[in-house]
PDB file of N, CA and C in Angstrom:
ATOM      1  N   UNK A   1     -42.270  -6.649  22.698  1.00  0.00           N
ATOM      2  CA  UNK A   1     -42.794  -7.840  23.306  1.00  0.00           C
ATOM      3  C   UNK A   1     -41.672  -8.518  24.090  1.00  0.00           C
ATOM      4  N   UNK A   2     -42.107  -8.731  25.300  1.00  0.00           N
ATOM      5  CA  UNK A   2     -41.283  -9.439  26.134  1.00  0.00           C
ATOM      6  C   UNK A   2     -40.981 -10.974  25.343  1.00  0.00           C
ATOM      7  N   UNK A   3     -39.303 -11.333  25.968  1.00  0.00           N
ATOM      8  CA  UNK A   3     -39.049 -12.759  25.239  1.00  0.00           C
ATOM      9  C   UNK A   3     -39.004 -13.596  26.930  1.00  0.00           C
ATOM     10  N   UNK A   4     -39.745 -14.129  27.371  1.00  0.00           N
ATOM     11  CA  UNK A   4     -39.438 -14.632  28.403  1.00  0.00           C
ATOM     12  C   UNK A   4     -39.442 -16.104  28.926  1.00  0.00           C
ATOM     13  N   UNK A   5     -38.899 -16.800  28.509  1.00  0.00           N
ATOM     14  CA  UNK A   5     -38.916 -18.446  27.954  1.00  0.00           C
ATOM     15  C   UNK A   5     -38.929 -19.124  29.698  1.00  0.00           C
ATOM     16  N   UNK A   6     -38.665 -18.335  30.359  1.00  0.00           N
ATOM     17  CA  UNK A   6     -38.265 -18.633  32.320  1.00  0.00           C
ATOM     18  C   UNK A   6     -39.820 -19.163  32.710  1.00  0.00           C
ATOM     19  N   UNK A   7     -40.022 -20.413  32.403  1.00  0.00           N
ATOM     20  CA  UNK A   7     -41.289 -20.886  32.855  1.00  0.00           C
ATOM     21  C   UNK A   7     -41.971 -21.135  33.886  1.00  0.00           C
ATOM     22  N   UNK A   8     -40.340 -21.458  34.462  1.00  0.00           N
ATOM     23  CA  UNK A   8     -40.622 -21.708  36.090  1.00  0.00           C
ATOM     24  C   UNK A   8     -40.221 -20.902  37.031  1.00  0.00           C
ATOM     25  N   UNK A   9     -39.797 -19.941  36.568  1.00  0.00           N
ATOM     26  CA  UNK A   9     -39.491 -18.396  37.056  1.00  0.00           C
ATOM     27  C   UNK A   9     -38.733 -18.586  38.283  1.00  0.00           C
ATOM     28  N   UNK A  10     -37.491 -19.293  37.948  1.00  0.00           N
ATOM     29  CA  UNK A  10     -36.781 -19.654  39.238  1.00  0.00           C
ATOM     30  C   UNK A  10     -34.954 -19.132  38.181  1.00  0.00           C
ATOM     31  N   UNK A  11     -35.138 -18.070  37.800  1.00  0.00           N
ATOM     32  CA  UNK A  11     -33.520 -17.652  36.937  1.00  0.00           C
ATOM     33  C   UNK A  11     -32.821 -17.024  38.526  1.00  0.00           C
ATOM     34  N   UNK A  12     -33.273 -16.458  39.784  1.00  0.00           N
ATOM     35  CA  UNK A  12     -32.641 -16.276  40.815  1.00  0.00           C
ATOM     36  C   UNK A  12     -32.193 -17.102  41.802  1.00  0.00           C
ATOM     37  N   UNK A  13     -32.928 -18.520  42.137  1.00  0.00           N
ATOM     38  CA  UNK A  13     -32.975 -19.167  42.673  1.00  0.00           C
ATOM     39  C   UNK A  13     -32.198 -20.535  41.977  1.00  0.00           C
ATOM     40  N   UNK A  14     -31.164 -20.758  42.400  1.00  0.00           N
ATOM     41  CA  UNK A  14     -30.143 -21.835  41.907  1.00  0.00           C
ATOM     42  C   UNK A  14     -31.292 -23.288  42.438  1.00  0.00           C
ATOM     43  N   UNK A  15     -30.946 -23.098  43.379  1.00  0.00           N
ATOM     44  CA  UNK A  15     -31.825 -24.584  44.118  1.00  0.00           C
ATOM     45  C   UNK A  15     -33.152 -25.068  42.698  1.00  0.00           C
ATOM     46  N   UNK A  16     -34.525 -24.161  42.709  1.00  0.00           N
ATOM     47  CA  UNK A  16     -35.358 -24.293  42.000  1.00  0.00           C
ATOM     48  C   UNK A  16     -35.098 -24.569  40.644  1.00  0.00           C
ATOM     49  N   UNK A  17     -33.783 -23.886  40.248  1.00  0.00           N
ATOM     50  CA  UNK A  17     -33.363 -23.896  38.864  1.00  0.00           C
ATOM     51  C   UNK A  17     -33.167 -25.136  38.215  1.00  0.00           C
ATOM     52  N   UNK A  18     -32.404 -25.733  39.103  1.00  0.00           N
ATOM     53  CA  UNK A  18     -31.565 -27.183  39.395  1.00  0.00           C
ATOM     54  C   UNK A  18     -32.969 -28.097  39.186  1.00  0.00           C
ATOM     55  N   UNK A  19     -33.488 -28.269  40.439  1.00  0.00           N
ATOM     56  CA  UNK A  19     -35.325 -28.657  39.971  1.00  0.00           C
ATOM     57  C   UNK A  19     -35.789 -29.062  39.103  1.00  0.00           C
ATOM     58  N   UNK A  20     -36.069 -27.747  38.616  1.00  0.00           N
ATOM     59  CA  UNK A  20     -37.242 -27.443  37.144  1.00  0.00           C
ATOM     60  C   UNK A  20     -35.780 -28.215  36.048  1.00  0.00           C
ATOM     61  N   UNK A  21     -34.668 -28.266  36.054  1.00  0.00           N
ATOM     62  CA  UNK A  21     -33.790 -28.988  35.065  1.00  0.00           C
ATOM     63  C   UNK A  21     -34.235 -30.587  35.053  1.00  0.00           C
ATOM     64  N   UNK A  22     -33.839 -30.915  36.410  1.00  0.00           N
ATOM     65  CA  UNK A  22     -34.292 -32.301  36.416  1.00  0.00           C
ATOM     66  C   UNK A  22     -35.747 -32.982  36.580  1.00  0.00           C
ATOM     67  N   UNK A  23     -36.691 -32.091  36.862  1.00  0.00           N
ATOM     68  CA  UNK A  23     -37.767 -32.246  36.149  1.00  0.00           C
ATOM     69  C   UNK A  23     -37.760 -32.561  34.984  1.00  0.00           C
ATOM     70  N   UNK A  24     -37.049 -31.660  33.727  1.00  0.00           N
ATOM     71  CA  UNK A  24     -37.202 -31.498  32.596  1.00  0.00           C
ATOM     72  C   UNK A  24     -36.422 -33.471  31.710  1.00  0.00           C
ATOM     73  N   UNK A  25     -35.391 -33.500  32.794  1.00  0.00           N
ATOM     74  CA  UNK A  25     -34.760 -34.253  32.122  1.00  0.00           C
ATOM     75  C   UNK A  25     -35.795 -35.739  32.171  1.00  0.00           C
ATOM     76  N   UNK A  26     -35.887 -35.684  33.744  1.00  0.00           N
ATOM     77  CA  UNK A  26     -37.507 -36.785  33.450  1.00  0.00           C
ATOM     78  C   UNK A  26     -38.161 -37.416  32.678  1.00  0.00           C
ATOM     79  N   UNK A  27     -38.958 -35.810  32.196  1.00  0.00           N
ATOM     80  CA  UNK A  27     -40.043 -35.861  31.620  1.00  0.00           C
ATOM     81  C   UNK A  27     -39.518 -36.085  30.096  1.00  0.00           C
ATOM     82  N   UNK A  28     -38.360 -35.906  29.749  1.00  0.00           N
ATOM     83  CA  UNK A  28     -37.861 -36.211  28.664  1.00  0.00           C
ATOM     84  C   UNK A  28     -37.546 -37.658  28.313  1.00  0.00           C
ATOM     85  N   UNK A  29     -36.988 -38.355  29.720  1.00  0.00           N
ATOM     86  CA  UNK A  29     -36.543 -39.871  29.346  1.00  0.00           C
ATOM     87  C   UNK A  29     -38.165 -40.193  29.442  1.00  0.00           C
ATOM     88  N   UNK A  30     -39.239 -39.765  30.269  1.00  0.00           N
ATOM     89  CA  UNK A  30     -40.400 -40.658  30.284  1.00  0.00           C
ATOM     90  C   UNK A  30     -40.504 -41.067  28.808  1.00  0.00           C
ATOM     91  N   UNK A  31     -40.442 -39.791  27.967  1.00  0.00           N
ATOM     92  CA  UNK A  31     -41.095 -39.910  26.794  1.00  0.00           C
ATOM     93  C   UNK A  31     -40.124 -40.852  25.881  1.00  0.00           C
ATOM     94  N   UNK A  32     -39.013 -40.535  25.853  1.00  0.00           N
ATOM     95  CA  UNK A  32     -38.088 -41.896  25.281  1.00  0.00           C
ATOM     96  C   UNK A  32     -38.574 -43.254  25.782  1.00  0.00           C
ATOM     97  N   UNK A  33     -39.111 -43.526  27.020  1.00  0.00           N
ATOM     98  CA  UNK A  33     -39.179 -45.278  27.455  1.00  0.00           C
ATOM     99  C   UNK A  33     -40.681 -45.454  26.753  1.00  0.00           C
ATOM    100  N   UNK A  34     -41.617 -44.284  26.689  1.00  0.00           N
ATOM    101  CA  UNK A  34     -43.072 -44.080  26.056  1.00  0.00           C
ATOM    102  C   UNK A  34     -42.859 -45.131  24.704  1.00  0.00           C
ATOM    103  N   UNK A  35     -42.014 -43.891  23.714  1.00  0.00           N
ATOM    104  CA  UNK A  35     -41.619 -44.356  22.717  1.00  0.00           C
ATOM    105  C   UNK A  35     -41.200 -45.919  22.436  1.00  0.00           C
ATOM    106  N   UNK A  36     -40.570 -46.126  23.183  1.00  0.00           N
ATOM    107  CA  UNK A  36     -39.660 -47.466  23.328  1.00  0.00           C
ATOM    108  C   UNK A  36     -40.925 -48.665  23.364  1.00  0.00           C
ATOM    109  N   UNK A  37     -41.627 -48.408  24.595  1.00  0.00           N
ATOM    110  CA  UNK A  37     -42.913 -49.515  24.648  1.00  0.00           C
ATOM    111  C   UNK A  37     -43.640 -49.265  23.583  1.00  0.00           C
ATOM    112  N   UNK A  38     -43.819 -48.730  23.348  1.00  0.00           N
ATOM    113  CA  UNK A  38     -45.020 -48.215  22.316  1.00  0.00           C
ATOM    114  C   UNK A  38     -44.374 -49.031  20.774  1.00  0.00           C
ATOM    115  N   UNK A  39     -43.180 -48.670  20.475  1.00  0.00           N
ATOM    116  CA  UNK A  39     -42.604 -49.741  19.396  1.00  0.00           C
ATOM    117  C   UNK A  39     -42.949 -51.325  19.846  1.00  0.00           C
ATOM    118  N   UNK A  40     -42.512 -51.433  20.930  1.00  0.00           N
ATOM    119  CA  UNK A  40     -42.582 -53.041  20.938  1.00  0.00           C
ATOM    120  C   UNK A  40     -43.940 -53.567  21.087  1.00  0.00           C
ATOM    121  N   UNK A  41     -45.009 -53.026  21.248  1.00  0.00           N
ATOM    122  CA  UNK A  41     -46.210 -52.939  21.471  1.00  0.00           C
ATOM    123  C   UNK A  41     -46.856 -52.742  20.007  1.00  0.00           C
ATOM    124  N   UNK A  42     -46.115 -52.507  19.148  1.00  0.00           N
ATOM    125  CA  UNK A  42     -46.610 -52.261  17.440  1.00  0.00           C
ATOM    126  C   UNK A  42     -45.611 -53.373  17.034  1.00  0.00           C
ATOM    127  N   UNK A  43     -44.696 -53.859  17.471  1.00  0.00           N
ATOM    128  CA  UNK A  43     -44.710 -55.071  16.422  1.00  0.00           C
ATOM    129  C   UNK A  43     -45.095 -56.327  17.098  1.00  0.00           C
ATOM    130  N   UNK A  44     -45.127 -55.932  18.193  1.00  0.00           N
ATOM    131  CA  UNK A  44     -45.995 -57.281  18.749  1.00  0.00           C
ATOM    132  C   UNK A  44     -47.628 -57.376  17.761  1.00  0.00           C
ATOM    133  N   UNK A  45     -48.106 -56.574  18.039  1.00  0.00           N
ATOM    134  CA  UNK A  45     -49.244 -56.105  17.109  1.00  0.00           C
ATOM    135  C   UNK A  45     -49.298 -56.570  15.780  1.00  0.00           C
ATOM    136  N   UNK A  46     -48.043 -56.463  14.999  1.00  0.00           N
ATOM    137  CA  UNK A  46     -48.006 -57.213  13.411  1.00  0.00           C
ATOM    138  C   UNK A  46     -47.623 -58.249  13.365  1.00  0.00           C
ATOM    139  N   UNK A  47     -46.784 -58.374  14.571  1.00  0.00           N
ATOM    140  CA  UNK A  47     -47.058 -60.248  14.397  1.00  0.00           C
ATOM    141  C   UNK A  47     -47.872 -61.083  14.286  1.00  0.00           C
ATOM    142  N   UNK A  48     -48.783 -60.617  15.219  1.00  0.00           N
ATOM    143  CA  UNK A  48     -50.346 -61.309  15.663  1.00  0.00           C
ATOM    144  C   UNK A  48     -51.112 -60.938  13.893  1.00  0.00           C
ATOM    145  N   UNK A  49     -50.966 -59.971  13.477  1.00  0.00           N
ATOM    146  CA  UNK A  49     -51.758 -59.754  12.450  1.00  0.00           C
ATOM    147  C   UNK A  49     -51.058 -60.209  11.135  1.00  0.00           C
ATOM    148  N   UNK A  50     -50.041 -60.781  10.755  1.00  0.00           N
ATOM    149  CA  UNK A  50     -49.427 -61.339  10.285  1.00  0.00           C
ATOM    150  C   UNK A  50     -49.647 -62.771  10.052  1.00  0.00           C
ATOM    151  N   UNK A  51     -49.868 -63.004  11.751  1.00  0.00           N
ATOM    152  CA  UNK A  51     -50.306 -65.468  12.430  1.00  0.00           C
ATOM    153  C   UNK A  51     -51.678 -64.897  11.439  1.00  0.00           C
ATOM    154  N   UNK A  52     -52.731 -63.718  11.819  1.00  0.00           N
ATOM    155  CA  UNK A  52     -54.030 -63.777  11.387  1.00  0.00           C
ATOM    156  C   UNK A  52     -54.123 -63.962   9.913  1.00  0.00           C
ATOM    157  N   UNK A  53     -53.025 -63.233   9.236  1.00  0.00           N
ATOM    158  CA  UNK A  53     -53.391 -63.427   7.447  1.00  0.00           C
ATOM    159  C   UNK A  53     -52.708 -65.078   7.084  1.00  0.00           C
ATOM    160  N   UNK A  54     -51.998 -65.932   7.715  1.00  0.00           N
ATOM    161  CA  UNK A  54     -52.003 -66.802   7.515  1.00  0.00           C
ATOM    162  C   UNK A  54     -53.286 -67.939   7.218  1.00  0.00           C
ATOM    163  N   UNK A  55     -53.255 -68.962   6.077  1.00  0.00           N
ATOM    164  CA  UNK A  55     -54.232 -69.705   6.017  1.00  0.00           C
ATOM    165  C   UNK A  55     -54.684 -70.527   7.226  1.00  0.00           C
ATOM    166  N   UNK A  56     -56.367 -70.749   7.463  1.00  0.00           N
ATOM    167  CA  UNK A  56     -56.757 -71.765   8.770  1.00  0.00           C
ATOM    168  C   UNK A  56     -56.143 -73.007   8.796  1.00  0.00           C
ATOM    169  N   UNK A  57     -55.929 -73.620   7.984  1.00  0.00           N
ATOM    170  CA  UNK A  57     -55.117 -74.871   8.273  1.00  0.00           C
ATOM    171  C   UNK A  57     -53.981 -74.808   8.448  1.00  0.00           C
ATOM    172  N   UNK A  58     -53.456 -73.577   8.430  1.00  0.00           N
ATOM    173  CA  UNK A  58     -51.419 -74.060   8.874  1.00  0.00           C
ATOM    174  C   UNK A  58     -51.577 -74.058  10.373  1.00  0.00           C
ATOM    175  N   UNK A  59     -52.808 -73.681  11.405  1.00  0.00           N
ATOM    176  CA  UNK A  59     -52.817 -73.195  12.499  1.00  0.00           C
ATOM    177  C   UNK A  59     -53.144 -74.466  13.113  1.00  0.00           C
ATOM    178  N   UNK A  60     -53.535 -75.575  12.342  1.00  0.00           N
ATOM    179  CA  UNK A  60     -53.832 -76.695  13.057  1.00  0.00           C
ATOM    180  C   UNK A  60     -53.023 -77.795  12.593  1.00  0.00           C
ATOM    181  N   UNK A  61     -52.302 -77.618  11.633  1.00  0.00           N
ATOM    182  CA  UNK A  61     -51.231 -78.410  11.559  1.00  0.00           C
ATOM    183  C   UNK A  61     -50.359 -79.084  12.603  1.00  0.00           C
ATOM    184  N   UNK A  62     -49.426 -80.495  12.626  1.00  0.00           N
ATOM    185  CA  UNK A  62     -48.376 -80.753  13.730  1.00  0.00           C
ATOM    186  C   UNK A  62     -47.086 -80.010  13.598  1.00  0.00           C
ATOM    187  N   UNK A  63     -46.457 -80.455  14.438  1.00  0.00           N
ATOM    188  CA  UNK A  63     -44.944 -79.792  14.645  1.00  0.00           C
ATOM    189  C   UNK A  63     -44.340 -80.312  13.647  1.00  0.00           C
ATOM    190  N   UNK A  64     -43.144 -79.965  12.450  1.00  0.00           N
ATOM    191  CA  UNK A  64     -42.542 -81.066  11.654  1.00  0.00           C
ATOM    192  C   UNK A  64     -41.726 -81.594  12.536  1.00  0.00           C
ATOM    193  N   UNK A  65     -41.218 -81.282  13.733  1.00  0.00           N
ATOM    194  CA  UNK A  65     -40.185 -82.157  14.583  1.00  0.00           C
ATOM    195  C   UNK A  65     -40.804 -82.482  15.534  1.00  0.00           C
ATOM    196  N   UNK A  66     -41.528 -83.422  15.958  1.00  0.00           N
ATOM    197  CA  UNK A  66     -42.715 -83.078  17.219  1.00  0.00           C
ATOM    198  C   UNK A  66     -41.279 -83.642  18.072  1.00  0.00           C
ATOM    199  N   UNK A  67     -40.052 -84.648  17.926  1.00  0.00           N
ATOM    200  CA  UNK A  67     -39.154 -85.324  18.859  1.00  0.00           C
ATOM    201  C   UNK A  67     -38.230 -84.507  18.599  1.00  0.00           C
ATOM    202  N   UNK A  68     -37.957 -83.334  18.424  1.00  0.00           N
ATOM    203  CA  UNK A  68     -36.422 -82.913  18.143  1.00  0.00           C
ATOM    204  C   UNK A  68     -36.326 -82.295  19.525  1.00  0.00           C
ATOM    205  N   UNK A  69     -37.221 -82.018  20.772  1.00  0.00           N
ATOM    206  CA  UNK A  69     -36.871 -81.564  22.189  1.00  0.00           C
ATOM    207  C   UNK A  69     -36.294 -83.104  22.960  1.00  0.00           C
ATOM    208  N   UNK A  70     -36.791 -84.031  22.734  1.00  0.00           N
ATOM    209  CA  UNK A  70     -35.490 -85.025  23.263  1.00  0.00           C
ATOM    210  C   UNK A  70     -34.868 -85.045  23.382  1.00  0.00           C
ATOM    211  N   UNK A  71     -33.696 -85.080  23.922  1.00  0.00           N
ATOM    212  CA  UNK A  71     -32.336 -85.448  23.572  1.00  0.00           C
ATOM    213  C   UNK A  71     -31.794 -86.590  24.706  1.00  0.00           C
ATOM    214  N   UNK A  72     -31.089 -87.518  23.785  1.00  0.00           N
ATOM    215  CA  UNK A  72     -30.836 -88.724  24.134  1.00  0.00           C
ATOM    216  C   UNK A  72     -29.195 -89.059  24.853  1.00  0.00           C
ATOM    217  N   UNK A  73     -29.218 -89.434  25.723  1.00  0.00           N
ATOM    218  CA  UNK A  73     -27.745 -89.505  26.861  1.00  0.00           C
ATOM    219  C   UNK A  73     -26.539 -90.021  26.089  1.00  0.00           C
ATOM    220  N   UNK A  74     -26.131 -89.880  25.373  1.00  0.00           N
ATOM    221  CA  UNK A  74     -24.801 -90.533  24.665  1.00  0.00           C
ATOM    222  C   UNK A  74     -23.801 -90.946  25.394  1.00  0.00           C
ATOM    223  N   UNK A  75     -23.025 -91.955  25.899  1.00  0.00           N
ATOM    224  CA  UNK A  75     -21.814 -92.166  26.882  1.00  0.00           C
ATOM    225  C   UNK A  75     -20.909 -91.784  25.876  1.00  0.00           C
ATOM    226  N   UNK A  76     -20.340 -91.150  26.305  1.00  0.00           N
ATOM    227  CA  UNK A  76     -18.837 -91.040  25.698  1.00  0.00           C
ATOM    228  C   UNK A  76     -17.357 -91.924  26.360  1.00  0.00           C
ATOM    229  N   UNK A  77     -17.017 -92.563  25.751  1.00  0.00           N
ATOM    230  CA  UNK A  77     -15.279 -93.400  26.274  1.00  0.00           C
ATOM    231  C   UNK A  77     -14.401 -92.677  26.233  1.00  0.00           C
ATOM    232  N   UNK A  78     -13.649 -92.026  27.128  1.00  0.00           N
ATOM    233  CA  UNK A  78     -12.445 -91.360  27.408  1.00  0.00           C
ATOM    234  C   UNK A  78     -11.198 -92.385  27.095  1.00  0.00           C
ATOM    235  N   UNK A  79     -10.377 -92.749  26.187  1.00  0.00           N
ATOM    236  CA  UNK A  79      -9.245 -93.577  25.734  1.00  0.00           C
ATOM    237  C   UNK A  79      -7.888 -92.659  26.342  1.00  0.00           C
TER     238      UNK A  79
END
């Protein structure tokens, strides 16, 4: 049985060879950035389902700091 792994049947042709490599490398990072979204896209996902197992009233609750985004001009005296 033939072993012939040459898919793109370019083992004579340097140019094509080169090609079908960086094709390959591509299609390889596609699948790493795939991966990558696809995580952040699953814990975005358990967060939301996480706010959901929380009780209905913490969701309508106030802020405990509703004034802590203020902030107030202090002069400072240079002596």
């Amino acid at each position: 049985m033939k072993e012939n792994h040459d898919y793109l049947m370019a083992t004579q042709d340097s140019k094509s060879m080169l090609k079908g490599q960086i094709l390959m490398l591509q299609l390889r990072g596609a699948k790493y950035a795939a991966a990558f979204c696809l995580i952040i896209v699953l814990a975005i996902l358990a967060l939301a389902w996480i706010g959901k197992l929380l009780p209905e009233d913490s969701r309508f609750t106030p802020d405990p700091t509703p004034l802590s985004f203020y902030m107030k001009n202090i002069d400072v005296l240079l002596v």
